[in-house]
N, C-alpha and C. Protein backbone atom coordinates (compact mmCIF):
# COMPACT_ATOMS: atom_id res chain seq x y z
N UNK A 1 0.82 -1.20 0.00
CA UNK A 1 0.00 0.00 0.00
C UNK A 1 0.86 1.26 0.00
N UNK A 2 1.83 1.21 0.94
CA UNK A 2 2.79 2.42 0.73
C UNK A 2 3.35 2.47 -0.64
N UNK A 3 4.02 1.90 -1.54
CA UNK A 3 4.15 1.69 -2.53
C UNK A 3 3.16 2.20 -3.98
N UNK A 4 1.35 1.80 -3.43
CA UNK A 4 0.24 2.61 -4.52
C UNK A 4 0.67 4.28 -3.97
N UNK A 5 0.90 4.85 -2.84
CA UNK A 5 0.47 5.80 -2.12
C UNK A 5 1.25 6.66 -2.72
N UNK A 6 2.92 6.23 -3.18
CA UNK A 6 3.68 7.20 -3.68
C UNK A 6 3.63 7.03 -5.05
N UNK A 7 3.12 6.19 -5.58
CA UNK A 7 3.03 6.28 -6.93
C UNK A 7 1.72 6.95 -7.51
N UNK A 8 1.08 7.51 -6.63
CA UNK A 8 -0.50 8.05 -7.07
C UNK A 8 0.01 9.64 -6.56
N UNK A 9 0.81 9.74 -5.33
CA UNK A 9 1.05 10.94 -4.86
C UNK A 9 1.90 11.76 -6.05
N UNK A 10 3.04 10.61 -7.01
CA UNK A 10 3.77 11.42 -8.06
C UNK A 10 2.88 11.74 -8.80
N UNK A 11 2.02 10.84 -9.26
CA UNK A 11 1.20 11.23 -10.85
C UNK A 11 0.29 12.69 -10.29
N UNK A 12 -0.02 12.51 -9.04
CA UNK A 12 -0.82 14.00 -8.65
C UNK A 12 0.00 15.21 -8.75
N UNK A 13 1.47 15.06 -8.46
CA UNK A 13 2.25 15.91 -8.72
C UNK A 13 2.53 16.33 -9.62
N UNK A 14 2.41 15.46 -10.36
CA UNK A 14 2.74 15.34 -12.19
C UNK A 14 1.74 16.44 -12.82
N UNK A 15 0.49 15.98 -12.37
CA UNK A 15 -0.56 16.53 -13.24
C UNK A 15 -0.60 18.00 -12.37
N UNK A 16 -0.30 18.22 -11.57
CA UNK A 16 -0.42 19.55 -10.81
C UNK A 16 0.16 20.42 -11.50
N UNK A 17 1.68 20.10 -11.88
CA UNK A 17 2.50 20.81 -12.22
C UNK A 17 2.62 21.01 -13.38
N UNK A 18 1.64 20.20 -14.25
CA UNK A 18 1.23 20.45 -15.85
C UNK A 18 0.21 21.41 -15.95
N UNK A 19 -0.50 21.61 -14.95
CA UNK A 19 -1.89 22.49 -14.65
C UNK A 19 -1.62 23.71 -14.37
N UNK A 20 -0.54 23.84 -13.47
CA UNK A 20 0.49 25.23 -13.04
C UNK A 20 1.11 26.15 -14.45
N UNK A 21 1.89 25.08 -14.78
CA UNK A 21 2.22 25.43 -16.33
C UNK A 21 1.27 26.03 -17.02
N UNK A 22 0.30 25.19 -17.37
CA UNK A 22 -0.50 25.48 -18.77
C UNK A 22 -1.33 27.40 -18.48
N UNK A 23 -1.59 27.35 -17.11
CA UNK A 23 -1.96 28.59 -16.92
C UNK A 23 -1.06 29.43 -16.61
N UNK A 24 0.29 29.16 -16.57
CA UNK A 24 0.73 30.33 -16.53
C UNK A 24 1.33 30.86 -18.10
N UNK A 25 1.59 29.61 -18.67
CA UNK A 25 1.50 30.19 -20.23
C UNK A 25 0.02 30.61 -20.67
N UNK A 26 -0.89 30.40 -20.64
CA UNK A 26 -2.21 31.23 -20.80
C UNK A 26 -2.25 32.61 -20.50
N UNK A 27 -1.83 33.01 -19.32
CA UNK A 27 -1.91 34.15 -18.72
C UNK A 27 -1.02 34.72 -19.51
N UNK A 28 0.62 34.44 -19.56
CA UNK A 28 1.68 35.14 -19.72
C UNK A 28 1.38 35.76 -21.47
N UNK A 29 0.80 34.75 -22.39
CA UNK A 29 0.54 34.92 -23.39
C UNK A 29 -0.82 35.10 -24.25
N UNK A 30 -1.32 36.19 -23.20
CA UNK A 30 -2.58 36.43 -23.68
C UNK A 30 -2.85 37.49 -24.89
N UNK A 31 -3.65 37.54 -25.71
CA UNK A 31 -3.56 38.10 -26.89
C UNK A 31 -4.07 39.65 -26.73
N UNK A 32 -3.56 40.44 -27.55
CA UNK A 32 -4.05 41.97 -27.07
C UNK A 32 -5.23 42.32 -28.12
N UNK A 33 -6.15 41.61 -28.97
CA UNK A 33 -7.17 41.90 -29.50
C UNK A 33 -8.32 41.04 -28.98
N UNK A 34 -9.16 41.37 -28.76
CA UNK A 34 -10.20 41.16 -28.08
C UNK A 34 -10.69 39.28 -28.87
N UNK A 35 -11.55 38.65 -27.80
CA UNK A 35 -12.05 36.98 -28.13
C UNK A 35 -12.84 36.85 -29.68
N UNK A 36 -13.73 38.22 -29.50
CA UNK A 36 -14.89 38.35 -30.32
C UNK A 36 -14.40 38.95 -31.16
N UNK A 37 -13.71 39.88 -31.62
CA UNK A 37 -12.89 40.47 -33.35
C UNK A 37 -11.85 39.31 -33.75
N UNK A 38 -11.43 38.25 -32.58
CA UNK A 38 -10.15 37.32 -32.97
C UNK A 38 -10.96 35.66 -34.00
N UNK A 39 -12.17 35.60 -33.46
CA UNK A 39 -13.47 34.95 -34.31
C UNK A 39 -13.71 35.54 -35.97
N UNK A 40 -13.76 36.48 -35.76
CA UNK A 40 -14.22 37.47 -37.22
C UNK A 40 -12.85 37.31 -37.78
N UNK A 41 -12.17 37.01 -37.75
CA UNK A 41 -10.51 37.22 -38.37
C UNK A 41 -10.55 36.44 -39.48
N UNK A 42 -10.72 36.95 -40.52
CA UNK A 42 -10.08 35.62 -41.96
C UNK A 42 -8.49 35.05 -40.99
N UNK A 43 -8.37 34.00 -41.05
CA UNK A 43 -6.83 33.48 -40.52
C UNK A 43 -6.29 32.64 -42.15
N UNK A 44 -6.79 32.71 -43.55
CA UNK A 44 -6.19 32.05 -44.48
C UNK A 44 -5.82 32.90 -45.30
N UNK A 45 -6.06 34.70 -44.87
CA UNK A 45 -5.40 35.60 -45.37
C UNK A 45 -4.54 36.23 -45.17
N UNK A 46 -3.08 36.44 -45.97
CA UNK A 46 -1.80 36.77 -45.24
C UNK A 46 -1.48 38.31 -46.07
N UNK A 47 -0.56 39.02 -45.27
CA UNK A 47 -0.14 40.46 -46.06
C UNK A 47 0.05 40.19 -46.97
N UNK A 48 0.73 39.59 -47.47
CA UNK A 48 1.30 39.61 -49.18
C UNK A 48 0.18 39.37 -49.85
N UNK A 49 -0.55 38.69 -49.63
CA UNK A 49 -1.74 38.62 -50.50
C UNK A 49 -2.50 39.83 -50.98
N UNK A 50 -2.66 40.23 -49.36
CA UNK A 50 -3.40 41.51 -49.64
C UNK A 50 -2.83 42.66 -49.47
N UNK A 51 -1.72 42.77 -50.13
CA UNK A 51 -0.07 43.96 -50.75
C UNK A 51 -0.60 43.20 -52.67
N UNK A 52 -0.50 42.30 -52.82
CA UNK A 52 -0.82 42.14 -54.30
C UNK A 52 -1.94 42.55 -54.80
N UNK A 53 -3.11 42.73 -54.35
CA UNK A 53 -4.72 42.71 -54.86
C UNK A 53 -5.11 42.75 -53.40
N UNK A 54 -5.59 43.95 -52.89
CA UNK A 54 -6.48 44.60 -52.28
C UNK A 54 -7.89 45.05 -52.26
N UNK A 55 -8.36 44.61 -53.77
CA UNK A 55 -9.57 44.66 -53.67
C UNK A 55 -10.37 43.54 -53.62
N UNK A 56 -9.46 42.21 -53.95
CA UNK A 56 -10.46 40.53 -53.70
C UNK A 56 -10.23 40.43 -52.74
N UNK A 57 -9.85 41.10 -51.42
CA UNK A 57 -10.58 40.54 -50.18
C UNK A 57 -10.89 41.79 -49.31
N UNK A 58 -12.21 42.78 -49.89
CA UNK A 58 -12.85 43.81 -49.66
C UNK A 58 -13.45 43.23 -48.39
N UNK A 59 -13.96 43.96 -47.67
CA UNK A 59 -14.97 42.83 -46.40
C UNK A 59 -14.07 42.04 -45.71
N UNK A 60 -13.21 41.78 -45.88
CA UNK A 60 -12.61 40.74 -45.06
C UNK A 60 -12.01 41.35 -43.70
N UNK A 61 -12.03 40.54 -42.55
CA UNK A 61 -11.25 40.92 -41.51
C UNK A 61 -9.70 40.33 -40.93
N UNK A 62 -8.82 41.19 -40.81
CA UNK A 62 -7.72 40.69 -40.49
C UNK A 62 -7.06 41.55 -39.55
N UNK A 63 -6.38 40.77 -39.24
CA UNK A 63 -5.47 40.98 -37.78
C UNK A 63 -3.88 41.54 -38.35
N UNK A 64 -3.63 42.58 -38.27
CA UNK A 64 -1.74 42.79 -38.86
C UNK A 64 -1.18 43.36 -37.59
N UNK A 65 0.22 43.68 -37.58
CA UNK A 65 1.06 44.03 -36.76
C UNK A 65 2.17 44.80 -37.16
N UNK A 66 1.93 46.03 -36.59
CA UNK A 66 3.13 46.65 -37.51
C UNK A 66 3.92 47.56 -36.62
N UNK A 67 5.24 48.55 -37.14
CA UNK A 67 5.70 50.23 -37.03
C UNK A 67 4.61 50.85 -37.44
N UNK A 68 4.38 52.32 -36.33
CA UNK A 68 3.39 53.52 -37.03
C UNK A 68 5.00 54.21 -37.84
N UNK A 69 4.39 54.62 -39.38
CA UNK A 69 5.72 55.33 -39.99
C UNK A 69 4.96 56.58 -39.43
N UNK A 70 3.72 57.15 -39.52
CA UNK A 70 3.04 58.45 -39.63
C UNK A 70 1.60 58.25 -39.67
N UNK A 71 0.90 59.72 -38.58
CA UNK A 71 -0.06 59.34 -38.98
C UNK A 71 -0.40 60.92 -38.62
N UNK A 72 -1.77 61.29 -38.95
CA UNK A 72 -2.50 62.32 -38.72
C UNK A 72 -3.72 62.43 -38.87
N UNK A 73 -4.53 63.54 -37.92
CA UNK A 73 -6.04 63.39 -38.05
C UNK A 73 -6.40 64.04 -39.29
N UNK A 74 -7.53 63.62 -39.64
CA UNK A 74 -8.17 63.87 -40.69
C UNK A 74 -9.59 64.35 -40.25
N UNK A 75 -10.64 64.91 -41.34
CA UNK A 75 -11.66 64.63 -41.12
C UNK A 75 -12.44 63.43 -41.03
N UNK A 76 -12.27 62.37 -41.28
CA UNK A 76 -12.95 60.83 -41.40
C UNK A 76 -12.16 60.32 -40.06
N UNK A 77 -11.29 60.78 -39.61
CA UNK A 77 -10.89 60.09 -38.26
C UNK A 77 -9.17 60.63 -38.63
N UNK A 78 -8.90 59.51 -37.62
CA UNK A 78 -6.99 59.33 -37.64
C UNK A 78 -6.48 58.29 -38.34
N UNK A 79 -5.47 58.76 -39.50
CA UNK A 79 -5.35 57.94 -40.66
C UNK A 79 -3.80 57.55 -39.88
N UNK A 80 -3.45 56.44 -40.13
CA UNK A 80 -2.08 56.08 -39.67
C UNK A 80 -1.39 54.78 -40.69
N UNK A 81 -0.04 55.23 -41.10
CA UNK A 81 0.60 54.86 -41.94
C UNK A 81 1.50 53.60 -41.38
N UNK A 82 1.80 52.92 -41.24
CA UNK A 82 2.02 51.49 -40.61
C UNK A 82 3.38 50.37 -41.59
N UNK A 83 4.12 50.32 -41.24
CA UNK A 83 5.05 49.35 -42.00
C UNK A 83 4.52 47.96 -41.26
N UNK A 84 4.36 46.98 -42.11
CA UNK A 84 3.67 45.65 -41.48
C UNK A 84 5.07 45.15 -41.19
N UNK A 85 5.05 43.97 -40.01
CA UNK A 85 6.33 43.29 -39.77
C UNK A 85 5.46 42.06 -38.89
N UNK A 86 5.96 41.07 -38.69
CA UNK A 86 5.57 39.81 -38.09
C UNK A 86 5.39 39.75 -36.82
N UNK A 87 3.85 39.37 -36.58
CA UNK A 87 3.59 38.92 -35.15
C UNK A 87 4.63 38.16 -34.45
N UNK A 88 4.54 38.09 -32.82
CA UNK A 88 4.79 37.17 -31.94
C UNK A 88 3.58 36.24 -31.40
N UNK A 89 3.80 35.97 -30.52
CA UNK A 89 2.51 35.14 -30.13
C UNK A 89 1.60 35.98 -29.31
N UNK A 90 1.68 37.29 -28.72
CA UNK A 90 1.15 38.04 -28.25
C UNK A 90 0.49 38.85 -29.63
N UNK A 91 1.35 39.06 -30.75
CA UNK A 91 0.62 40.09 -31.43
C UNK A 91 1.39 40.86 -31.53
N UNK A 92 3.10 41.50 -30.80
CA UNK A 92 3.36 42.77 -30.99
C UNK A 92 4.11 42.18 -32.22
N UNK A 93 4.86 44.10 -33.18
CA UNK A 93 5.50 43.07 -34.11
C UNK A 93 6.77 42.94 -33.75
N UNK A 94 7.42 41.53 -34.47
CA UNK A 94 8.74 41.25 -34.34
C UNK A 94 9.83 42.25 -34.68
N UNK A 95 10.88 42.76 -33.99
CA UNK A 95 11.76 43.26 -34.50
C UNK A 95 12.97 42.83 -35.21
N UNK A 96 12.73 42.87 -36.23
CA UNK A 96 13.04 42.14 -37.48
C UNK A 96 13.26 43.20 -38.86
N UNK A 97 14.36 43.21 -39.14
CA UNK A 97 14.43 43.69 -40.57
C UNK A 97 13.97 43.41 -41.70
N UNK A 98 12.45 42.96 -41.70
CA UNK A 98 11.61 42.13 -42.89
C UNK A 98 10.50 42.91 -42.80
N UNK A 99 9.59 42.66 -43.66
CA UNK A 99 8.43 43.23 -44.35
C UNK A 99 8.05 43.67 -45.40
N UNK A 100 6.34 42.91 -45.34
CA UNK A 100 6.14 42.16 -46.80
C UNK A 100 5.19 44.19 -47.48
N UNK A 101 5.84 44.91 -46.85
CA UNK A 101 5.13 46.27 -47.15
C UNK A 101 4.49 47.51 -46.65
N UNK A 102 3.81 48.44 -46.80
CA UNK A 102 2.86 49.33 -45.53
C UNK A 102 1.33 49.16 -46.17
N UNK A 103 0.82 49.84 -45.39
CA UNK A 103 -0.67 49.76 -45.24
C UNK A 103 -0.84 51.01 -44.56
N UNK A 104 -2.70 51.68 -45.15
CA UNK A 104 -3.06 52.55 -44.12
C UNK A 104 -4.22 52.22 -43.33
N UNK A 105 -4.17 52.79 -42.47
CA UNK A 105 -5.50 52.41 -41.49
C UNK A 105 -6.29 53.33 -41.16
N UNK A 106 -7.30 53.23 -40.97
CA UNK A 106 -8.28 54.58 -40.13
C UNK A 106 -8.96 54.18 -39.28
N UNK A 107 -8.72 54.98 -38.68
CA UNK A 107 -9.43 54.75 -37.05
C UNK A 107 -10.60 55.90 -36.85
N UNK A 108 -12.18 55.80 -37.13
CA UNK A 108 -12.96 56.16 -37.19
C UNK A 108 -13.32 56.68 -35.58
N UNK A 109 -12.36 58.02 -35.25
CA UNK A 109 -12.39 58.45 -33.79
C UNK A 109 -11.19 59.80 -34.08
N UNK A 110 -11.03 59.99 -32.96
CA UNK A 110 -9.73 60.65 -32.46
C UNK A 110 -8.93 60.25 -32.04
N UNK A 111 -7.42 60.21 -32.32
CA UNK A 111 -6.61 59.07 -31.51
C UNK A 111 -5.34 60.31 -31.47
N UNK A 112 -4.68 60.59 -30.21
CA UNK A 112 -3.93 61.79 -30.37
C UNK A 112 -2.56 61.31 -30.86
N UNK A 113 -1.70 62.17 -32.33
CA UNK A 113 -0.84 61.41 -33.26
C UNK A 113 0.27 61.85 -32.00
N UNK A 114 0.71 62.26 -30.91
CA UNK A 114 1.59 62.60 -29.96
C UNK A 114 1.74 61.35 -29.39
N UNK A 115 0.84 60.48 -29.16
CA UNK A 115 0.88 58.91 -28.67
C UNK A 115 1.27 58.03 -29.83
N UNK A 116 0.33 58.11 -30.93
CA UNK A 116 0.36 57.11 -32.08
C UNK A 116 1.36 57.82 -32.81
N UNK A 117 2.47 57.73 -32.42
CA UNK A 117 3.94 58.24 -33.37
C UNK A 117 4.47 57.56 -33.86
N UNK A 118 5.52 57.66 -35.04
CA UNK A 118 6.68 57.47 -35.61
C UNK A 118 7.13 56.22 -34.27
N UNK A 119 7.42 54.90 -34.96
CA UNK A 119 8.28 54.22 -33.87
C UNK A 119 7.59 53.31 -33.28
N UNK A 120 6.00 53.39 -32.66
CA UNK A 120 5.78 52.66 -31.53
C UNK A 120 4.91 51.70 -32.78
N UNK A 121 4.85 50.42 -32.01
CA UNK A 121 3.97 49.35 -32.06
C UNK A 121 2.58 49.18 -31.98
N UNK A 122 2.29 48.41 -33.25
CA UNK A 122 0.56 48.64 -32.72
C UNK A 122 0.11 47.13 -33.42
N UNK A 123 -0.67 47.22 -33.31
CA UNK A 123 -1.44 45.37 -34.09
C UNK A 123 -3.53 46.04 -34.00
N UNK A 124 -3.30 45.95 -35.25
CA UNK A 124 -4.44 46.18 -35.77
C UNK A 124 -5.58 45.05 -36.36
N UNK A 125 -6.63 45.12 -35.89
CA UNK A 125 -7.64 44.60 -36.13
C UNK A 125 -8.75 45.37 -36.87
N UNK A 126 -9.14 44.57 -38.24
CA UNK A 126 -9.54 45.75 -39.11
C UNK A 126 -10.76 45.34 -40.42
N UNK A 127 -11.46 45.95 -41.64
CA UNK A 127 -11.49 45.25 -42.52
C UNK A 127 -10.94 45.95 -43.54
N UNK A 128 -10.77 45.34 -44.67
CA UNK A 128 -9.99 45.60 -45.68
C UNK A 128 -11.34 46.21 -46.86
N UNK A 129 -10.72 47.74 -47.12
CA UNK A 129 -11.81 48.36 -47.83
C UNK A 129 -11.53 49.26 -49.25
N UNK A 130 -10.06 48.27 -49.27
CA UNK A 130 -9.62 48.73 -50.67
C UNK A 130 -8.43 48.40 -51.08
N UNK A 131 -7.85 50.12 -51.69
CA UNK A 131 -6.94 50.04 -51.72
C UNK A 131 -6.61 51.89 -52.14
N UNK A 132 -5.74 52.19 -51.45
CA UNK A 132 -5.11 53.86 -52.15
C UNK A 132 -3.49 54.10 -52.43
N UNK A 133 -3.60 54.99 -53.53
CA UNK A 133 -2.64 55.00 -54.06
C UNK A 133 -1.89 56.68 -53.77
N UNK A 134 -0.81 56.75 -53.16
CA UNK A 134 -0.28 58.01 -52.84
C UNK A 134 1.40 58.06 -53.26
N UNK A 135 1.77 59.42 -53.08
CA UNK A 135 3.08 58.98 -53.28
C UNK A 135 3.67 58.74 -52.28
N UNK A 136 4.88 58.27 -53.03
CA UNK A 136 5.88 57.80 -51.33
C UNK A 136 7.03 58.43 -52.01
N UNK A 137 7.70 59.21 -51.39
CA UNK A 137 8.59 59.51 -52.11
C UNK A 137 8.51 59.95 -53.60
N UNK A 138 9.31 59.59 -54.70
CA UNK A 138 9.48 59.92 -55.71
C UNK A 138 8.08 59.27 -56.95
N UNK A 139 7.78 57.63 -56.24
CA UNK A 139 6.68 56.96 -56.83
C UNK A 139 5.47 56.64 -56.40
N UNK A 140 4.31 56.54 -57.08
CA UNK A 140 2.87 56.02 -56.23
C UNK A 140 3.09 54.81 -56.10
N UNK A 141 2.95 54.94 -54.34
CA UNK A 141 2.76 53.64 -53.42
C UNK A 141 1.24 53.01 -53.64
N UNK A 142 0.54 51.51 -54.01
CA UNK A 142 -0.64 51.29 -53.57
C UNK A 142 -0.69 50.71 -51.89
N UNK A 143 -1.71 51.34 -51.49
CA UNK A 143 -1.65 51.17 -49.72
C UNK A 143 -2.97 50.15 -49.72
N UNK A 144 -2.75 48.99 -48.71
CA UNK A 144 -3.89 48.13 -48.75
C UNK A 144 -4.64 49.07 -47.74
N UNK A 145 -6.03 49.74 -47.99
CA UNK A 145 -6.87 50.66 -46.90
C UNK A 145 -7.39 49.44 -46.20
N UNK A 146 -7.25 49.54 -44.91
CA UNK A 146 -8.13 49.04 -44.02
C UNK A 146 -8.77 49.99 -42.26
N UNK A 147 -9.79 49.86 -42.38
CA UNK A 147 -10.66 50.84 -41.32
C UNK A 147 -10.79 49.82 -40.09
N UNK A 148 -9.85 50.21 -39.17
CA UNK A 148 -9.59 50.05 -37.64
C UNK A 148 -11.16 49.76 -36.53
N UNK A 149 -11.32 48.20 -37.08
CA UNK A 149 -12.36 48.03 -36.15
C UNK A 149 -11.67 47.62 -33.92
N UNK A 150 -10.32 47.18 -34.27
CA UNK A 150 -9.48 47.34 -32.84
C UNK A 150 -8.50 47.55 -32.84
N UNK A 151 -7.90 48.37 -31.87
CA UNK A 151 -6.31 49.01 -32.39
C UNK A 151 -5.78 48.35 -30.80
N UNK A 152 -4.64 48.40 -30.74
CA UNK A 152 -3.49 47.56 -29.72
C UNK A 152 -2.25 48.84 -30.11
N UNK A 153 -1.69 49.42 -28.95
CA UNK A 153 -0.67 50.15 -28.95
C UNK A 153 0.11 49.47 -27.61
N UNK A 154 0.94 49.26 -28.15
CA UNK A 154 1.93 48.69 -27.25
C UNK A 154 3.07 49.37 -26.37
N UNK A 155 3.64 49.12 -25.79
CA UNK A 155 4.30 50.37 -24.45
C UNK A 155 5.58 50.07 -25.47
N UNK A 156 6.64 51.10 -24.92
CA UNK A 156 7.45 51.31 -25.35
C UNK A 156 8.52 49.92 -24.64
N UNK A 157 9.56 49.25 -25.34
CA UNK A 157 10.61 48.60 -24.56
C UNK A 157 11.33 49.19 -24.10
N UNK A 158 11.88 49.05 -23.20
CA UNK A 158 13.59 49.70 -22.82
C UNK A 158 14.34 48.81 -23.07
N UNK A 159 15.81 49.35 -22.91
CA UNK A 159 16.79 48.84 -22.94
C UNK A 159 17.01 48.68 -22.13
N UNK A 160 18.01 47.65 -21.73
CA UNK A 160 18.60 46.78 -20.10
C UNK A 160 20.07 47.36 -20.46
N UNK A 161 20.45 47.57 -19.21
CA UNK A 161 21.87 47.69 -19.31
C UNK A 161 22.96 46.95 -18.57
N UNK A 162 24.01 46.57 -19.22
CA UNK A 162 24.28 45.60 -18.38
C UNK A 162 25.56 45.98 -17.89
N UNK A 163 26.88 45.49 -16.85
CA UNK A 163 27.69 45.58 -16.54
C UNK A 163 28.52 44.67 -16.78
N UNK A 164 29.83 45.44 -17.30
CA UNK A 164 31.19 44.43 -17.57
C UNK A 164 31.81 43.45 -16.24
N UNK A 165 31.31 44.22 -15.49
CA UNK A 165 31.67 42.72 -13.86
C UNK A 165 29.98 42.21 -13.67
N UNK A 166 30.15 41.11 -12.81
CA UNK A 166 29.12 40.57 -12.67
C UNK A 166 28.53 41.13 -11.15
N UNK A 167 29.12 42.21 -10.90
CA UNK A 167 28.71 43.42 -10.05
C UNK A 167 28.51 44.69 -10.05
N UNK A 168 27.87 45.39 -9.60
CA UNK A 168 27.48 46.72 -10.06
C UNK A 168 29.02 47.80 -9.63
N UNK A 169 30.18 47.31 -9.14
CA UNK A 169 30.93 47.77 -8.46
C UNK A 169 32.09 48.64 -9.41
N UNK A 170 32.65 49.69 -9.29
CA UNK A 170 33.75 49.89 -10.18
C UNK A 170 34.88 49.04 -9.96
N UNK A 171 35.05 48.18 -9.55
CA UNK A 171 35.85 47.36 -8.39
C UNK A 171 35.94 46.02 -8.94
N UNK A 172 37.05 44.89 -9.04
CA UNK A 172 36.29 43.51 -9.11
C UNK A 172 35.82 42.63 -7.99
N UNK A 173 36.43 43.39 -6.71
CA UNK A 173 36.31 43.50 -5.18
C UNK A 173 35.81 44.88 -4.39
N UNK A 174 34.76 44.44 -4.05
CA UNK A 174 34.52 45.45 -3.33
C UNK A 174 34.83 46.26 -1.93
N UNK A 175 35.98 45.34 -1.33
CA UNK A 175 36.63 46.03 -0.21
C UNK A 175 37.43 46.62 -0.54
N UNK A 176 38.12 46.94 -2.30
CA UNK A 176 39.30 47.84 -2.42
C UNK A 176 38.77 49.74 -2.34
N UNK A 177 37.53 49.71 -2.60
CA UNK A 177 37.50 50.94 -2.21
C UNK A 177 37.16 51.43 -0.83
N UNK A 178 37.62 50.49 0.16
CA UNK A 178 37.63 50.60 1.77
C UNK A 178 38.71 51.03 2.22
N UNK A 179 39.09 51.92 3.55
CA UNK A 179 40.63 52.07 4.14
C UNK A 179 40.64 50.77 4.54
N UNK A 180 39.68 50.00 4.77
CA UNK A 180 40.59 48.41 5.81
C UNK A 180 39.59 47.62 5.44
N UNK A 181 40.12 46.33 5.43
CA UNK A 181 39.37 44.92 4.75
C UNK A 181 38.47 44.61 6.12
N UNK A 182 36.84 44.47 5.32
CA UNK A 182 35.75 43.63 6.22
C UNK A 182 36.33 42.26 6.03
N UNK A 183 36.12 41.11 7.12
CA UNK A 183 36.34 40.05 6.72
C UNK A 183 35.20 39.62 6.38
């Protein structure tokens, strides 16, 4: 009997600690667009697709992740200019020197462009309602239009800084900047 007792006590442990797990990856990696717009999502439509032909999937809803390059209010709302780059599993985008293009978005509101700047992160939830053509520079860009049914702005990262000793010390010992050694 001692023998069933610890072998039922591991498997309880077992399964405890698979249960511990699974929610704390749940929690840790929860998605920043809402249950009910993440349902509505075409998931068999990818940027490049809709960077090639923007108008065969008019109506459609999709989820992107991008850089704001620029944005500003308008009368129809706050238009914001977006370089797409690749989700993580949260949604922000990857920082990564890739991308399949930009896109514009509108956000049918006020959104102040002092927050939504140059630089920060956002993951947009949206439908796709065209396509516009502007310049970029020297040539006309086509922009896949899509109108901002949920927007995700993400905090800024910092940087960590680290130290050449594995102490915060100018020192590789810290009693040399003492008149007399602590033991």
């Amino acid at each position: 009997m001692n023998v069933i007792d610890k072998e039922g006590l591991f498997k309880m442990r077992k399964i405890s600690c698979s249960l511990v797990f699974l929610v704390l990856i749940s929690v840790s990696c929860a998605h920043v667009i809402s249950k009910e717009m993440r349902r509505e999502i075409s998931r068999d439509i990818t940027f490049k697709q809709i960077i090639k032909d923007p108008e065969a999937y008019v109506g459609k809803i999709v989820l992107i992740s991008g850089i704001i390059i620029d944005s500003e209010n308008t009368e129809e709302g706050t238009l914001i200019e977006i370089l797409q780059k690749q989700p993580d599993m949260e949604g922000r985008p990857k920082d990564v020197d890739d991308s399949d293009g930009r896109f514009l978005a509108l956000y049918d509101g006020y959104l102040d462009t002092a927050i939504y700047t140059q630089g920060r992160a956002v993951a947009v939830a949206g439908e796709i309602r065209g396509k516009k053509v502007l310049p970029l520079g020297q040539i006309d860009y086509t922009y896949p239009f899509i109108f901002i049914k949920e927007i995700h702005l993400f905090k800024v990262q910092k940087e960590e800084r680290y130290y050449i000793y594995p102490q915060p010390y100018p020192y590789p010992y810290p009693w040399w900047d003492y008149p007399y050694f602590y033991p």
